[in-house]
Protein backbone atom coordinates (compact mmCIF):
# COMPACT_ATOMS: atom_id res chain seq x y z
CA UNK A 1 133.52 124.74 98.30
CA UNK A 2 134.29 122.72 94.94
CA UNK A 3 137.38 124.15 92.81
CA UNK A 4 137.71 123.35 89.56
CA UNK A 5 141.24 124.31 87.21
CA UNK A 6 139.60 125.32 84.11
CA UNK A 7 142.71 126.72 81.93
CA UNK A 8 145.95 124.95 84.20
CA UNK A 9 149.30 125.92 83.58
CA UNK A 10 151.34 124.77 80.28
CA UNK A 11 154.46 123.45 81.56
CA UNK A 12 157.51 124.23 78.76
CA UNK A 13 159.30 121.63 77.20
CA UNK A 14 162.66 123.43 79.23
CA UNK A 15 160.95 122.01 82.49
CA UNK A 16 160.66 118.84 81.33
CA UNK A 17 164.36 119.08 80.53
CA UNK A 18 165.58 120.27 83.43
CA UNK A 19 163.95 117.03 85.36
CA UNK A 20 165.79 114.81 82.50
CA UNK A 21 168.68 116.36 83.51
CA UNK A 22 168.24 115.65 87.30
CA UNK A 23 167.73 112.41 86.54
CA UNK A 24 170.09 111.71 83.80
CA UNK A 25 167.64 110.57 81.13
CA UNK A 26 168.54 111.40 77.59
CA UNK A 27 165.74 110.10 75.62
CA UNK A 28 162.25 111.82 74.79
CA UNK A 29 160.70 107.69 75.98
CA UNK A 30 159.07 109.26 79.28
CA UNK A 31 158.53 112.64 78.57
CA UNK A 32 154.68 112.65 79.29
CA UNK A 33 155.31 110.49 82.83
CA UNK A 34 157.99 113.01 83.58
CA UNK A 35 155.25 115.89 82.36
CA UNK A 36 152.73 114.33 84.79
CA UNK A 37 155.30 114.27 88.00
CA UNK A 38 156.14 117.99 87.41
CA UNK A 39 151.95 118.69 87.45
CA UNK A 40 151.99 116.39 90.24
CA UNK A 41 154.75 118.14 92.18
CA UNK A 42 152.91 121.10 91.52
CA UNK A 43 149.53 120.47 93.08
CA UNK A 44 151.29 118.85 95.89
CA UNK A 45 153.60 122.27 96.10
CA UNK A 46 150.13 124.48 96.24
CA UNK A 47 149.16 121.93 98.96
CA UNK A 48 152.03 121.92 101.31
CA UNK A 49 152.66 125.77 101.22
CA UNK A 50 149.07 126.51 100.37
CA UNK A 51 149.99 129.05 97.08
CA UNK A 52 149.49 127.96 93.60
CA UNK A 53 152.75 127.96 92.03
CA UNK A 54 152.06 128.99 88.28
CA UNK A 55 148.92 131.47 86.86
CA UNK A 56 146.06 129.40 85.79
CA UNK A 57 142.47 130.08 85.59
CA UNK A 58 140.15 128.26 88.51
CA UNK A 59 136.53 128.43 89.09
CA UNK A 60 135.41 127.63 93.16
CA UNK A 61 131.50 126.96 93.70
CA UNK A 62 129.80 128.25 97.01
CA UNK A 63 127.17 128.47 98.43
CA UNK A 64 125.14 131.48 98.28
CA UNK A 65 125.71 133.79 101.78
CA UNK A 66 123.82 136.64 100.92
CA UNK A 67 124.80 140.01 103.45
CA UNK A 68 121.25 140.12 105.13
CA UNK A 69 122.12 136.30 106.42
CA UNK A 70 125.75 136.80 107.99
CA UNK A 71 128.00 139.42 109.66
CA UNK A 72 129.70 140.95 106.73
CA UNK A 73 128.79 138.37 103.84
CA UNK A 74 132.53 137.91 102.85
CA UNK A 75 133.66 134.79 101.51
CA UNK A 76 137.08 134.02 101.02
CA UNK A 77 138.28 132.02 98.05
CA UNK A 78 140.53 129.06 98.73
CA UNK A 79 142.93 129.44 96.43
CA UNK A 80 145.97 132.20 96.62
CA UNK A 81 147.10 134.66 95.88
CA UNK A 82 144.44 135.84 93.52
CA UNK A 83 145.68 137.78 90.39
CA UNK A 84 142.03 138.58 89.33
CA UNK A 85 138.29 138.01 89.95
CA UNK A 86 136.76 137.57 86.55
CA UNK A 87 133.05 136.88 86.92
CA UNK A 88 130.39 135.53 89.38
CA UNK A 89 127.54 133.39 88.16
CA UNK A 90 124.41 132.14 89.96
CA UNK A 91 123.88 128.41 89.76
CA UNK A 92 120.14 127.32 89.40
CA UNK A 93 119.10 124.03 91.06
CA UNK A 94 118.54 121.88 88.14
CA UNK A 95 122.02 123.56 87.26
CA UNK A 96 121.77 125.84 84.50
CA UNK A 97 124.44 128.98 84.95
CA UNK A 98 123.71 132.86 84.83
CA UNK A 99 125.97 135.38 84.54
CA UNK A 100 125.85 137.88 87.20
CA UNK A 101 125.83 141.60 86.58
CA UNK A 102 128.77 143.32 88.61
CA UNK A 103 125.88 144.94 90.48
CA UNK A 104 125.26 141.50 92.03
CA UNK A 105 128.72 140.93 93.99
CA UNK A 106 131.31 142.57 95.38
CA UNK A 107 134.98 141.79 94.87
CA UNK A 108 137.67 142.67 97.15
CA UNK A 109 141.67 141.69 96.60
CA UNK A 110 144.11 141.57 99.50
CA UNK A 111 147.80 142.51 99.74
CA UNK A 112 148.13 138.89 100.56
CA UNK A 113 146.38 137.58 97.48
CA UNK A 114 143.25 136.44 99.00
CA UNK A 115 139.97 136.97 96.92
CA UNK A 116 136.67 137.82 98.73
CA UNK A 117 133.67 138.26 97.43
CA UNK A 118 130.03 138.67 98.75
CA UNK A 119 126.73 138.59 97.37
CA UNK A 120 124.42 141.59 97.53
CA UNK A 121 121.32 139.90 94.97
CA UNK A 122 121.35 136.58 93.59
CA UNK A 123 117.97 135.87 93.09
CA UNK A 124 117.03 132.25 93.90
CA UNK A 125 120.51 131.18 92.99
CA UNK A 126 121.82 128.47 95.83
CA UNK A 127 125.26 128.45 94.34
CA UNK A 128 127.48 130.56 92.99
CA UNK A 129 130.76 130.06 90.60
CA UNK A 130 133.24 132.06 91.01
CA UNK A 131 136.31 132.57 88.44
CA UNK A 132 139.08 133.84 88.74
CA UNK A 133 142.90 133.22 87.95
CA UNK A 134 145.44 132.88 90.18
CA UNK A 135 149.20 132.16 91.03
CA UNK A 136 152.34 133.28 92.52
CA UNK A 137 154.46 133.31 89.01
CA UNK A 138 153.07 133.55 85.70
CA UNK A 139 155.07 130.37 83.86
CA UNK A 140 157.55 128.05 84.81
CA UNK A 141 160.53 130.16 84.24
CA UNK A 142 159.46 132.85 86.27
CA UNK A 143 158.98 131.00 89.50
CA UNK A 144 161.03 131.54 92.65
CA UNK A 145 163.99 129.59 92.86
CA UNK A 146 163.37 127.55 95.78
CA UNK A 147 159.93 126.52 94.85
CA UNK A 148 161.12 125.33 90.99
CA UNK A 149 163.99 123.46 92.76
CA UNK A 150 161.11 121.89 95.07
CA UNK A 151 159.19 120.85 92.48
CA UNK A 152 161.84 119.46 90.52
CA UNK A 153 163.14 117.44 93.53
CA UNK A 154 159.95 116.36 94.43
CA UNK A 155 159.10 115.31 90.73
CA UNK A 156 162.81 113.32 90.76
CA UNK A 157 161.84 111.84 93.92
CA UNK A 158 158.38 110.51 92.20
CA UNK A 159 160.79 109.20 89.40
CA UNK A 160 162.82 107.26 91.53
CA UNK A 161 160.40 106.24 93.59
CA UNK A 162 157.85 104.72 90.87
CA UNK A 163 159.04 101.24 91.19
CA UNK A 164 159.69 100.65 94.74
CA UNK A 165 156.86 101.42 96.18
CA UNK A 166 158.07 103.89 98.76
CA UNK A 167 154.70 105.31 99.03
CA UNK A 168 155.69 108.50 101.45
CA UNK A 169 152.84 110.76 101.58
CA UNK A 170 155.21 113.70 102.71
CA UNK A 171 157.69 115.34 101.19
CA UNK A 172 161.24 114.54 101.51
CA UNK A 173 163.14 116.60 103.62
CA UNK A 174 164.99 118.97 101.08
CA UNK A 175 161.59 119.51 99.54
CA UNK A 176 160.26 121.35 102.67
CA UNK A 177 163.42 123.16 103.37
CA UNK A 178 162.72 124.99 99.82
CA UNK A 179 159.25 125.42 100.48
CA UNK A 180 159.00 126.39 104.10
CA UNK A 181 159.31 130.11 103.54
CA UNK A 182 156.32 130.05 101.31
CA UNK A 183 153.85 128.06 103.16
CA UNK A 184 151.12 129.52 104.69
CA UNK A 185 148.94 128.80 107.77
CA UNK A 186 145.32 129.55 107.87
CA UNK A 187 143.50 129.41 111.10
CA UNK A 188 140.25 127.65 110.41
């Protein structure tokens, strides 16, 4: 599976001044580095608790599992909680796209967020791209406390970081506190 962000998140100039105010900078000089540690902190958020913190449309590629081959023929996307599929297409070898008719998949949604989908005709599609949005909040202001405050740490932590070369590949402590409730655990 291949996932690809095709519309990610806008991040509002009020996030960028929260982080300024963590870190006591009053000038607009790093904005964009301080823009790229709050994306940072967010992919690094989505995978430590294994949610995507803000609503942005993704596209996964699979390979084709049609029923007749496999128990059920479920697939479950990678990426949660799922909002909404929006459309299946069949990916040709030399790689041209098709777009699927809805008679060609099935969709299901979970209580937990998880997307599954399963192919009932494909053709001679080996791939298919599935697209869909997903996240837990739809913009910055709107997501749970603890995992804004996580992000923001983490982000600060990047910040203060950047010229000593403390090159920690986890977390800092506070950082997990926040985030523990959220993570989830997938048994592969």
């Amino acid at each position: 599976m291949k996932r690809a962000v095709l519309a990610p998140a806008d991040l509002p100039a009020s996030a960028i001044a929260e982080l300024k105010v963590w870190l006591g900078i009053n000038t607009t000089r790093e904005d964009a580095l301080l823009g790229s540690l709050l994306s940072a902190s967010l992919d690094i958020c989505e995978a430590y608790t294994g949610v995507r913190p803000i609503l942005a449309t993704c596209e996964e590629v699979w390979p084709v599992r049609p029923i007749a081959f496999t128990v059920t023929g479920w697939q479950s996307l990678s990426t949660r909680p799922i909002e909404t599929i929006e459309a299946v297409d069949a990916i040709a070898l030399d790689g041209t796209r098709t777009a699927l008719s809805e008679e060609a998949y099935e969709i299901d949604l979970d209580a937990d967020g998880t997307g599954r989908f399963r192919m009932v005709d494909v053709g001679s599609a080996r791939r298919v791209a599935v697209r869909f949005t997903a996240g837990l909040a739809n913009d910055w202001d709107s997501l749970p406390d603890a995992i804004r405050q996580g992000v923001m740490r983490l982000a600060a932590h990047h910040h203060r970081m950047r010229d000593t070369g403390g090159g920690d590949t986890v977390p800092p402590r506070a950082v997990v506190a926040l985030w523990q409730p959220w993570r989830r655990m997938r048994i592969a």
